[in-house]
N, C-alpha and C. Protein backbone atom coordinates (compact mmCIF):
# COMPACT_ATOMS: atom_id res chain seq x y z
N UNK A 1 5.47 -219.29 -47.04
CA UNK A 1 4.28 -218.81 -46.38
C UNK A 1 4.01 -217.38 -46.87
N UNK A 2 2.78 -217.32 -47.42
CA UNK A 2 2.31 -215.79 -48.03
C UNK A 2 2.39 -214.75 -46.76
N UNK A 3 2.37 -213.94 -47.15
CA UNK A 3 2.81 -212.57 -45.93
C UNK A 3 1.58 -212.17 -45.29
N UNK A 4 0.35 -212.19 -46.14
CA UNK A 4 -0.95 -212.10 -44.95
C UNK A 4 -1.03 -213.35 -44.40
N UNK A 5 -0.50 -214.28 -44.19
CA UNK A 5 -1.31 -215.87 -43.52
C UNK A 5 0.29 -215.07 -42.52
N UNK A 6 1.27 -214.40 -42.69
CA UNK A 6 2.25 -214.36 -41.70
C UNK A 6 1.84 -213.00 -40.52
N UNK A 7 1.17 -212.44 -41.03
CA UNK A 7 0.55 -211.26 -40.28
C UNK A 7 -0.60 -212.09 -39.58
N UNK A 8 -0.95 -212.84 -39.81
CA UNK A 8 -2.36 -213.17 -39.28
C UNK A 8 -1.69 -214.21 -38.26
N UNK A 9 -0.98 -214.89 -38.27
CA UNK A 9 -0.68 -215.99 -37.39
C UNK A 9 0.62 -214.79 -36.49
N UNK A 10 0.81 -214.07 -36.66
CA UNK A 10 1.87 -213.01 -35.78
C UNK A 10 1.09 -212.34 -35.00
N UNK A 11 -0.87 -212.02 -35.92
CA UNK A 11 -1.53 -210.90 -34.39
C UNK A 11 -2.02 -212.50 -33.60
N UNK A 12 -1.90 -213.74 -34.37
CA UNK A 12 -2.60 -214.64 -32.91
C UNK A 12 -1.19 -215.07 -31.93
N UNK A 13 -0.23 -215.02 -32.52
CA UNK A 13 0.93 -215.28 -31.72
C UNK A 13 1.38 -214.56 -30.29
N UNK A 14 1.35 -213.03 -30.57
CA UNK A 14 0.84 -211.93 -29.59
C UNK A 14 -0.18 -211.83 -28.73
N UNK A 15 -1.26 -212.51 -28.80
CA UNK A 15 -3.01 -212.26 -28.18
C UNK A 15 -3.09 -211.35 -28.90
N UNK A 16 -3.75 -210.52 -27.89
CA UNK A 16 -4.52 -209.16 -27.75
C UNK A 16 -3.17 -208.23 -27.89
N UNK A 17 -2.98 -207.43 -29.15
CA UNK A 17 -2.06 -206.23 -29.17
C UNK A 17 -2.44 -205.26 -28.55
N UNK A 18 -1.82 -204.56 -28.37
CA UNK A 18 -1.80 -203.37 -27.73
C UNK A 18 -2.36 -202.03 -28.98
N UNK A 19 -1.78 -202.29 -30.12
CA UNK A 19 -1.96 -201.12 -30.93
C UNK A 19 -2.53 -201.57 -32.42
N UNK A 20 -2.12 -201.51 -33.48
CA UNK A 20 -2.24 -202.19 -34.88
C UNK A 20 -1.28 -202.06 -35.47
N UNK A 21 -1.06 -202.68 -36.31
CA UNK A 21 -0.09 -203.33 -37.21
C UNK A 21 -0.47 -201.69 -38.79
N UNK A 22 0.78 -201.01 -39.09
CA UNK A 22 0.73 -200.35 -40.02
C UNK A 22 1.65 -200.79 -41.22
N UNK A 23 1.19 -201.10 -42.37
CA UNK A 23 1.96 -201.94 -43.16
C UNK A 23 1.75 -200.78 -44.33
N UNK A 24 2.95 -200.90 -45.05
CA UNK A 24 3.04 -200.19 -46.37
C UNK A 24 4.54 -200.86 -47.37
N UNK A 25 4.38 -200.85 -48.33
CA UNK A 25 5.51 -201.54 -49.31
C UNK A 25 6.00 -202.82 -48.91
N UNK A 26 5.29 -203.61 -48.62
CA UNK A 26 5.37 -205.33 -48.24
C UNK A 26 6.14 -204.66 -46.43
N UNK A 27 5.84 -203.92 -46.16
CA UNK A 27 6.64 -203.94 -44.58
C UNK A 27 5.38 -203.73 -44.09
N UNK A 28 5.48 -203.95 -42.31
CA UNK A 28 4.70 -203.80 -41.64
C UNK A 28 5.07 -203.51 -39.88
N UNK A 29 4.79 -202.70 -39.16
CA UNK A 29 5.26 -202.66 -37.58
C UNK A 29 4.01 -202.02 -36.92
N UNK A 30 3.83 -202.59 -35.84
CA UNK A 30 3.10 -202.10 -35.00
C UNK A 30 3.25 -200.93 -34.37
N UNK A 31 1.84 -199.65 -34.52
CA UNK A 31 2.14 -198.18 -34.40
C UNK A 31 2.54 -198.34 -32.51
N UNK A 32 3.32 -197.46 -32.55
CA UNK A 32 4.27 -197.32 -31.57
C UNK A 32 5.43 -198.25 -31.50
N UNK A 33 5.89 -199.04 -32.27
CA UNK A 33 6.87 -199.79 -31.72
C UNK A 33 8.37 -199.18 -31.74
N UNK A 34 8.54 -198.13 -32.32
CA UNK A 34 9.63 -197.38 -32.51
C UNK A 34 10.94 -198.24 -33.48
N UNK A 35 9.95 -198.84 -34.44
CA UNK A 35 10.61 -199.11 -35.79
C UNK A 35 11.12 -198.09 -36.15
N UNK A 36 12.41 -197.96 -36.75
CA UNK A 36 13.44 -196.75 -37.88
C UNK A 36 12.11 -196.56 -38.91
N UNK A 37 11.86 -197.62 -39.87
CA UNK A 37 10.91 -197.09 -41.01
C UNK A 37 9.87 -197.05 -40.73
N UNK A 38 9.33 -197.43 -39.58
CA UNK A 38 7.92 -196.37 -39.45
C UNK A 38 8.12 -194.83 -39.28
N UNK A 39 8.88 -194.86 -37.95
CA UNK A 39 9.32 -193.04 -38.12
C UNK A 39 9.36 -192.66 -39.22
N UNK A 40 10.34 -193.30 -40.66
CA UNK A 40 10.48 -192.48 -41.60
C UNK A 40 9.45 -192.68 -42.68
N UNK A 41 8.31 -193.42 -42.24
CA UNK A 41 6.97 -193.07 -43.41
C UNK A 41 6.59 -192.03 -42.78
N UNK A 42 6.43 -191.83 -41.55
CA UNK A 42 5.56 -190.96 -41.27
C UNK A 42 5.61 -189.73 -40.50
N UNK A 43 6.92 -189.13 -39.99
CA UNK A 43 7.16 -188.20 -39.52
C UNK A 43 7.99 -187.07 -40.49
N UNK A 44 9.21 -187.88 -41.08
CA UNK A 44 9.75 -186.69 -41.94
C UNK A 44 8.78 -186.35 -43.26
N UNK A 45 8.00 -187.83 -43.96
CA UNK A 45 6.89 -186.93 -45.09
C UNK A 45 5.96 -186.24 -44.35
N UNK A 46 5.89 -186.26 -42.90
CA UNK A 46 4.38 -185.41 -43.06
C UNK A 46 3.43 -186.04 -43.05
N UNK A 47 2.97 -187.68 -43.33
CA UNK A 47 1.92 -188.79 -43.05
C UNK A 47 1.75 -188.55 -42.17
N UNK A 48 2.23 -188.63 -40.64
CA UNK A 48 1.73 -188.70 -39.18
C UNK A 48 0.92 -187.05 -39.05
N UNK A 49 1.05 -186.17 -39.84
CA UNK A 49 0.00 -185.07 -38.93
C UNK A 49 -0.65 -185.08 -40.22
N UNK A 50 -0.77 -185.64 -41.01
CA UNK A 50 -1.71 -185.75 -41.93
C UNK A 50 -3.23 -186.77 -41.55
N UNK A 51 -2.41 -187.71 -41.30
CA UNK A 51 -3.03 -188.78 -40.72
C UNK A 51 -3.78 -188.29 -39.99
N UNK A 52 -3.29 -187.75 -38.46
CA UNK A 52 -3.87 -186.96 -37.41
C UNK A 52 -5.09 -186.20 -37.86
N UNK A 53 -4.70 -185.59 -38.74
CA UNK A 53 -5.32 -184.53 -39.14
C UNK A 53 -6.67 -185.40 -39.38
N UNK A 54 -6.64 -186.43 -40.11
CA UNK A 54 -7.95 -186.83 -40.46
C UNK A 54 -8.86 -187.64 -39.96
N UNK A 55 -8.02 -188.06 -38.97
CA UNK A 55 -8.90 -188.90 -37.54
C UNK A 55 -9.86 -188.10 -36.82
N UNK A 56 -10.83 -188.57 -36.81
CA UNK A 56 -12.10 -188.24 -35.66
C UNK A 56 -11.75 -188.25 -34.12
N UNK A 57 -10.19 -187.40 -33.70
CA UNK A 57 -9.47 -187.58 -32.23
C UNK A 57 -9.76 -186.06 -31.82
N UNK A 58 -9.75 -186.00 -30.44
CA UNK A 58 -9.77 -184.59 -29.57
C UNK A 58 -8.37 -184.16 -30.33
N UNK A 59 -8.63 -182.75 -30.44
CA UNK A 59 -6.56 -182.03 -30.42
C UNK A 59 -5.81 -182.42 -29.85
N UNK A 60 -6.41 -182.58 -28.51
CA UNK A 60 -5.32 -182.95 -27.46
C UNK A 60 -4.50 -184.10 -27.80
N UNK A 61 -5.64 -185.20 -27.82
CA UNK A 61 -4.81 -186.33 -28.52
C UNK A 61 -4.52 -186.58 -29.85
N UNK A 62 -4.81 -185.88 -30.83
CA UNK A 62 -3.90 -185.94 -31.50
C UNK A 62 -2.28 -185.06 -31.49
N UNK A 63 -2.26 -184.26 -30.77
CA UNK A 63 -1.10 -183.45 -30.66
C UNK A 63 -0.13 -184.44 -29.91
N UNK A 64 -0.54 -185.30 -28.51
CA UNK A 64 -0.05 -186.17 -27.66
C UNK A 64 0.46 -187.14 -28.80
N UNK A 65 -0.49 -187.59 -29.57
CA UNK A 65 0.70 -189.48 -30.32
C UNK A 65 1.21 -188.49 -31.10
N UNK A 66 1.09 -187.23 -31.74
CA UNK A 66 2.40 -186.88 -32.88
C UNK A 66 3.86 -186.78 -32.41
N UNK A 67 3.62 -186.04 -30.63
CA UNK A 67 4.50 -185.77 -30.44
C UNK A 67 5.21 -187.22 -29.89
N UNK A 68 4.34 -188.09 -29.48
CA UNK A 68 4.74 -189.96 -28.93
C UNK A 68 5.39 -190.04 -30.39
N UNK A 69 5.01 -190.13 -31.41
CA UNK A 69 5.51 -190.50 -32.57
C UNK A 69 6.60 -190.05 -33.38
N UNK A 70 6.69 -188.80 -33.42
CA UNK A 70 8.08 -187.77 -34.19
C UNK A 70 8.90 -186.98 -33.40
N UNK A 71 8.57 -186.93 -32.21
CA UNK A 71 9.19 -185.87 -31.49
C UNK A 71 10.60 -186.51 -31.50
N UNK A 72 11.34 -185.61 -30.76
CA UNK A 72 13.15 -185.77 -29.73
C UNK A 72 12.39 -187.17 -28.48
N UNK A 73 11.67 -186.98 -28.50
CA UNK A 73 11.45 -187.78 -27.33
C UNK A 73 9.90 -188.96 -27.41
N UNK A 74 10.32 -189.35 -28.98
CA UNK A 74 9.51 -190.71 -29.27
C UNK A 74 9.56 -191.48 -27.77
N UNK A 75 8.37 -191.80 -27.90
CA UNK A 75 7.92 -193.09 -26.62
C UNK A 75 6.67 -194.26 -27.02
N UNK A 76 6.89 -195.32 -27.73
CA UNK A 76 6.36 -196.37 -27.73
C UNK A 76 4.80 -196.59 -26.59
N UNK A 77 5.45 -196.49 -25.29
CA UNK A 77 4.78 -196.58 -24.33
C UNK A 77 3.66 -195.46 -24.61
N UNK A 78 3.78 -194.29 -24.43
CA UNK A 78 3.19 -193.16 -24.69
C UNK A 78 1.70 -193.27 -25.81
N UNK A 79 2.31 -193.82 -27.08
CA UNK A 79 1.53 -194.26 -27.88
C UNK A 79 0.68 -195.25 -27.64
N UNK A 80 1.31 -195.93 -27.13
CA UNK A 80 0.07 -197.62 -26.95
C UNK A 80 -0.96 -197.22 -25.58
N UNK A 81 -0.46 -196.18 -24.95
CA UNK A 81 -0.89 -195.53 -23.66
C UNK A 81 -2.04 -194.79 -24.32
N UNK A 82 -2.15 -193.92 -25.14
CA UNK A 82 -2.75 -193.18 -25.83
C UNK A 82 -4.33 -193.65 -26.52
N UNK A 83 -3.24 -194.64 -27.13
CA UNK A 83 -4.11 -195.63 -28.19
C UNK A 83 -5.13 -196.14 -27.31
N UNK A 84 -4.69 -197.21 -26.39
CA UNK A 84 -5.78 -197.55 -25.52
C UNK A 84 -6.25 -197.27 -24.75
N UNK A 85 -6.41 -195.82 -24.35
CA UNK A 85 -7.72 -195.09 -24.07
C UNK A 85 -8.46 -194.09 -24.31
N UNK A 86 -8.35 -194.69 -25.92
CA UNK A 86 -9.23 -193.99 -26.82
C UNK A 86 -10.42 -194.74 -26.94
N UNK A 87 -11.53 -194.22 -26.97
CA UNK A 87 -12.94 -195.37 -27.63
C UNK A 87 -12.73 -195.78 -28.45
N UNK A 88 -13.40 -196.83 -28.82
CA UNK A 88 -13.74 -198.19 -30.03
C UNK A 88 -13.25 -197.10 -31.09
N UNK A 89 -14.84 -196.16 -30.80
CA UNK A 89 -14.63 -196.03 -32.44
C UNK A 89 -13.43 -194.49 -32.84
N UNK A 90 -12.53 -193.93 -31.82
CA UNK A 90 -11.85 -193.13 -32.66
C UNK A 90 -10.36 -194.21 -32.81
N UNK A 91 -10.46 -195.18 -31.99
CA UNK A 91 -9.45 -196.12 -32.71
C UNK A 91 -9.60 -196.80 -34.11
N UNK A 92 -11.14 -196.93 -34.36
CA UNK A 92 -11.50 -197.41 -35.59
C UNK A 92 -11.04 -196.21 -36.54
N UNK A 93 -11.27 -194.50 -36.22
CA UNK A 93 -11.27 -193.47 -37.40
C UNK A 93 -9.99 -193.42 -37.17
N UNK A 94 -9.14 -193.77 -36.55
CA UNK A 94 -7.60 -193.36 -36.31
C UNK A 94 -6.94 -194.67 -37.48
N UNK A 95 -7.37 -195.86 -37.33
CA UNK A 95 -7.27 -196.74 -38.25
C UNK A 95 -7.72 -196.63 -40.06
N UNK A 96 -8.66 -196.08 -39.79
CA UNK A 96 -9.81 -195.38 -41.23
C UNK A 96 -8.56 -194.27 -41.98
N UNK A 97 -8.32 -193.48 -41.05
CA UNK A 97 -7.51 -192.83 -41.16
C UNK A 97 -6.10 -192.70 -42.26
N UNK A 98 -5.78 -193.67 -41.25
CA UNK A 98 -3.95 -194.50 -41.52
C UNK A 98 -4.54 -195.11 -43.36
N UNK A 99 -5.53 -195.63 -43.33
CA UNK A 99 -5.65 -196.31 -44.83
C UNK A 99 -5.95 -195.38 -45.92
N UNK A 100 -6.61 -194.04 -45.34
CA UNK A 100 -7.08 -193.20 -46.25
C UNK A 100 -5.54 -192.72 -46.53
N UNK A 101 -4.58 -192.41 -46.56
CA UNK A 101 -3.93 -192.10 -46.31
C UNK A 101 -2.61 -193.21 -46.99
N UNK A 102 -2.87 -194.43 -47.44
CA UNK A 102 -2.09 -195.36 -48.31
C UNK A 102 -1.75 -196.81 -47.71
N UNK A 103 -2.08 -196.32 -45.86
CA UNK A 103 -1.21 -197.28 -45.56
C UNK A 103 -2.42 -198.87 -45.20
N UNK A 104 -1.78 -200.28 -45.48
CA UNK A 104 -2.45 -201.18 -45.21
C UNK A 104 -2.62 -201.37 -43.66
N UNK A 105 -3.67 -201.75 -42.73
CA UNK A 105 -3.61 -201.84 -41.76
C UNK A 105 -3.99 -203.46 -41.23
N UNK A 106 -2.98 -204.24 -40.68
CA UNK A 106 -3.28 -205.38 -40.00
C UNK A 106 -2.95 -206.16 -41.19
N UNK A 107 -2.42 -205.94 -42.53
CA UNK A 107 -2.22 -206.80 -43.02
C UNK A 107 -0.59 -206.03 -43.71
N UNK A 108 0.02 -207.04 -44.71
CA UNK A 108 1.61 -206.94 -44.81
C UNK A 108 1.05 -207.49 -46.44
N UNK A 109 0.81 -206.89 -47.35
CA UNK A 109 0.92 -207.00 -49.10
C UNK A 109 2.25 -207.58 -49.65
């Protein structure tokens, strides 16, 4: 089974996610899930406030998921908390974002 028909039958397996699926080098985890290699795409290079940086988000929230995301005190919850109650569309530029930026979103290459 090809790896996008496995991403695609994994977001209908779930319903309705909570967050999106961030995929890079045939891997993929859903932002917040407190995967090891998500942390390490994106907190020790510097991707996650880069990222931030280029999303259409208040400071506030972007300062809130960096620190949900890299801090001493990562929280999953925090993030998906975050995530969904943000509007449509800065979840869409927060997504826009993540791709400008290298990474595949919702799908697994």
């Amino acid at each position: 089974m090809n790896k996008v028909l496995l991403s695609v039958l994994l977001l209908l397996s779930t319903g309705c996610t909570a967050t999106f699926l961030v995929g890079k080098d045939g891997q993929g985890f859903f932002l917040g899930s407190g995967a090891e290699p998500l942390y390490a795409w994106l907190c020790p290079t510097g991707d996650a406030a880069k990222v931030l940086a280029a999303a259409d988000l208040p400071e506030t929230m972007r300062d809130a998921l960096y620190s949900a995301l890299c801090s001493s005190q990562r929280s999953g919850n925090t993030v998906t908390g975050i995530y969904r109650s943000l509007p449509a569309d800065q979840q869409t530029s927060l997504k826009r974002a993540f791709n400008r930026h290298g990474y595949d979103i919702n799908i697994i290459r």
